[in-house]
C-alpha atoms as a PDB file:
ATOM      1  CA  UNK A   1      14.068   9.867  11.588  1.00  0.00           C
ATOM      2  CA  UNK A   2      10.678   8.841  13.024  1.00  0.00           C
ATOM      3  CA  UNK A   3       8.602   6.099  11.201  1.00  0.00           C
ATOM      4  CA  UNK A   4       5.973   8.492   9.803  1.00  0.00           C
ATOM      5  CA  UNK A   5       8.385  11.456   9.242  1.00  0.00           C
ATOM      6  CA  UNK A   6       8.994  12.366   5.058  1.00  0.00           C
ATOM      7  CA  UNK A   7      12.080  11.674   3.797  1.00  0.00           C
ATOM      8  CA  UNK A   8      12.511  14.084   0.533  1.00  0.00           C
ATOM      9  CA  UNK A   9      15.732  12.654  -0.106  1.00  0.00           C
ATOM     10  CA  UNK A  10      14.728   9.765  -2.547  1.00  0.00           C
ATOM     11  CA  UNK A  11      18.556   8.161  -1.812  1.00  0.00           C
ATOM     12  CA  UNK A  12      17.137   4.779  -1.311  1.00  0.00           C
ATOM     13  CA  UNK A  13      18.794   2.056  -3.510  1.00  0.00           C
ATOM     14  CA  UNK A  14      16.177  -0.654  -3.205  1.00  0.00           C
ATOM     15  CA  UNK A  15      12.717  -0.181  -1.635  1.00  0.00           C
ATOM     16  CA  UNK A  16      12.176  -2.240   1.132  1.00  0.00           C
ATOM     17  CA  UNK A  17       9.298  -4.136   2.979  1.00  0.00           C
ATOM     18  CA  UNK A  18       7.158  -0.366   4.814  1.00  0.00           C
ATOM     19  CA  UNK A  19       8.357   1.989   2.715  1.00  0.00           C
ATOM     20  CA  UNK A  20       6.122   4.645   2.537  1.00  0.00           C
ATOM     21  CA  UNK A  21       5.136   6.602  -0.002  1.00  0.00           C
ATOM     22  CA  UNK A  22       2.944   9.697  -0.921  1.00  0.00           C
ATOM     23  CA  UNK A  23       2.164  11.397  -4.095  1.00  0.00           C
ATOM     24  CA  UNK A  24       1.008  14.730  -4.947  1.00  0.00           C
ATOM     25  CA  UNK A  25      -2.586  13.518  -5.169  1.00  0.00           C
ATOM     26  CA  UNK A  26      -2.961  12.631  -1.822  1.00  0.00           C
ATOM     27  CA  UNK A  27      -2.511   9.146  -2.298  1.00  0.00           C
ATOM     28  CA  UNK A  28      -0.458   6.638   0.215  1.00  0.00           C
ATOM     29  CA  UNK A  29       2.021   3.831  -1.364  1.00  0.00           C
ATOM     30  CA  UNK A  30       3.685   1.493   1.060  1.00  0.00           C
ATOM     31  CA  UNK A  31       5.826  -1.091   0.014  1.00  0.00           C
ATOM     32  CA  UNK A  32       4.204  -4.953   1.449  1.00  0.00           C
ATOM     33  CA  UNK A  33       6.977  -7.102   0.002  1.00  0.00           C
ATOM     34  CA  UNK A  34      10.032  -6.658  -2.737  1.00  0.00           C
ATOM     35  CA  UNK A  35      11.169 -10.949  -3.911  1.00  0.00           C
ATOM     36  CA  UNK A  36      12.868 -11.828  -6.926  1.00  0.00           C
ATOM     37  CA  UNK A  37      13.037  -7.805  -8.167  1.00  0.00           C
ATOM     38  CA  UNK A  38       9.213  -7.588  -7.915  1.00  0.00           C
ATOM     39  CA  UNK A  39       7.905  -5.074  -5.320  1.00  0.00           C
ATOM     40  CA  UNK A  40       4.242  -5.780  -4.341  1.00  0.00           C
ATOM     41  CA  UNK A  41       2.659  -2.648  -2.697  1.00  0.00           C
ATOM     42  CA  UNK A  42      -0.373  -1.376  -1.447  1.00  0.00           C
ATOM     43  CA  UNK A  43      -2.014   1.572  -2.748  1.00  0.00           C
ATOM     44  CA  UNK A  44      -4.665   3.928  -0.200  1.00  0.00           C
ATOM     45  CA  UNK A  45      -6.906   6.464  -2.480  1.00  0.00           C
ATOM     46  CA  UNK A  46      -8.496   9.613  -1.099  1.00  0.00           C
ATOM     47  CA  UNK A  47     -11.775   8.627  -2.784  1.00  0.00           C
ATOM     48  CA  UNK A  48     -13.444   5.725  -4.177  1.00  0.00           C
ATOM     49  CA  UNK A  49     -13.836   8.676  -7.312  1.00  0.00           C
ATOM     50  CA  UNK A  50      -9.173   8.943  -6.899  1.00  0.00           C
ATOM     51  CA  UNK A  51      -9.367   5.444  -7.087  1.00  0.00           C
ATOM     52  CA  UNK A  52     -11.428   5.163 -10.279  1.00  0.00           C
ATOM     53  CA  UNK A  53      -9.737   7.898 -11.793  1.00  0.00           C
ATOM     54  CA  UNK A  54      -6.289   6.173 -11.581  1.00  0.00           C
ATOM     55  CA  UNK A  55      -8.017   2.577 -13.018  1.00  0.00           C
ATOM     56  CA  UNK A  56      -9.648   4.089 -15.749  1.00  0.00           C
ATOM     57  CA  UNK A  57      -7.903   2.956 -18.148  1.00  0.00           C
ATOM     58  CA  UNK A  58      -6.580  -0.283 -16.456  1.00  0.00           C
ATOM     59  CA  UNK A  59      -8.207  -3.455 -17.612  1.00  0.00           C
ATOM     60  CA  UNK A  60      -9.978  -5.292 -15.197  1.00  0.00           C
ATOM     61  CA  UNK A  61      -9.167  -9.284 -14.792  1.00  0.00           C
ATOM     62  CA  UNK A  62     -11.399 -10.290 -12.055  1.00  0.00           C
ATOM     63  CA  UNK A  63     -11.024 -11.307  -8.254  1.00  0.00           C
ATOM     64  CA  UNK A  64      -7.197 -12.050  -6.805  1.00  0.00           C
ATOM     65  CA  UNK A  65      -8.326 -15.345  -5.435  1.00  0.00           C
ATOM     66  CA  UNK A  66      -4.979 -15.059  -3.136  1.00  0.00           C
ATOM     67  CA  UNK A  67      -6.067 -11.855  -1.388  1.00  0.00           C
ATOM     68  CA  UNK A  68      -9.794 -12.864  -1.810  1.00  0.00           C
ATOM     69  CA  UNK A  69      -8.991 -15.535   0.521  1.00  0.00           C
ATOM     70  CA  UNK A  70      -7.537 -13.199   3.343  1.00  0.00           C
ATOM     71  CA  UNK A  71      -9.180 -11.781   6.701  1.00  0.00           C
ATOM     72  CA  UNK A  72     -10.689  -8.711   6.683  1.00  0.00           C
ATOM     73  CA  UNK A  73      -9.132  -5.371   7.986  1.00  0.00           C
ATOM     74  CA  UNK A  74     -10.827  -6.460  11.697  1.00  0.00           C
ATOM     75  CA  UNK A  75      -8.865  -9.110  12.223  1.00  0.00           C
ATOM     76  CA  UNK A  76      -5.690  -7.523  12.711  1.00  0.00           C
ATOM     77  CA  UNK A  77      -6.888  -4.552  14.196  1.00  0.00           C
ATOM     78  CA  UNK A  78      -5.926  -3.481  18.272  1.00  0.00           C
ATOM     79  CA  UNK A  79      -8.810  -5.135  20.112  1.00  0.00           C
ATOM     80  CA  UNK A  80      -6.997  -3.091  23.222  1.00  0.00           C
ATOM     81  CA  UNK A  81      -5.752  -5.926  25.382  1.00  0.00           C
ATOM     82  CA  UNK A  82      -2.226  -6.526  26.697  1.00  0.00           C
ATOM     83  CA  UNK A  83      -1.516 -10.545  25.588  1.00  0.00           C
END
């Protein structure tokens, strides 16, 4: 099966580091890392308006200092050369 194919089979014991995930509303879930029984994934919404929706009743606790502190989206992106 191809990387961005669906798989509707759910048979998956464990979830594993780029598992990828979509839910009815449109929004993406991939699996980042899974240590110690903990999965740590990351979540793309639709909307900024999806995105409040699902946090509305979340409390919020401030910055993550540990992703704070990480480059931005440009920094890994495909700047088109051949190193």
């Amino acid at each position: 099966m191809a990387p961005d194919e669906a798989d509707d089979s759910h048979e998956r014991a464990d979830p594993e580091k780029a598992d990828h995930y979509r839910h009815d509303d449109g929004t993406d879930e991939i699996v980042f890392a899974v240590e110690e029984g903990r999965v740590l994934a990351i979540r793309e919404y639709r909307s900024v308006e999806a995105f409040e929706r699902a946090v509305g009743d979340a409390e919020y606790v401030g910055v993550h200092e540990g992703v704070a502190d990480l480059p931005g989206v440009e920094a890994f992106a495909d700047d088109g050369s051949d190193e």
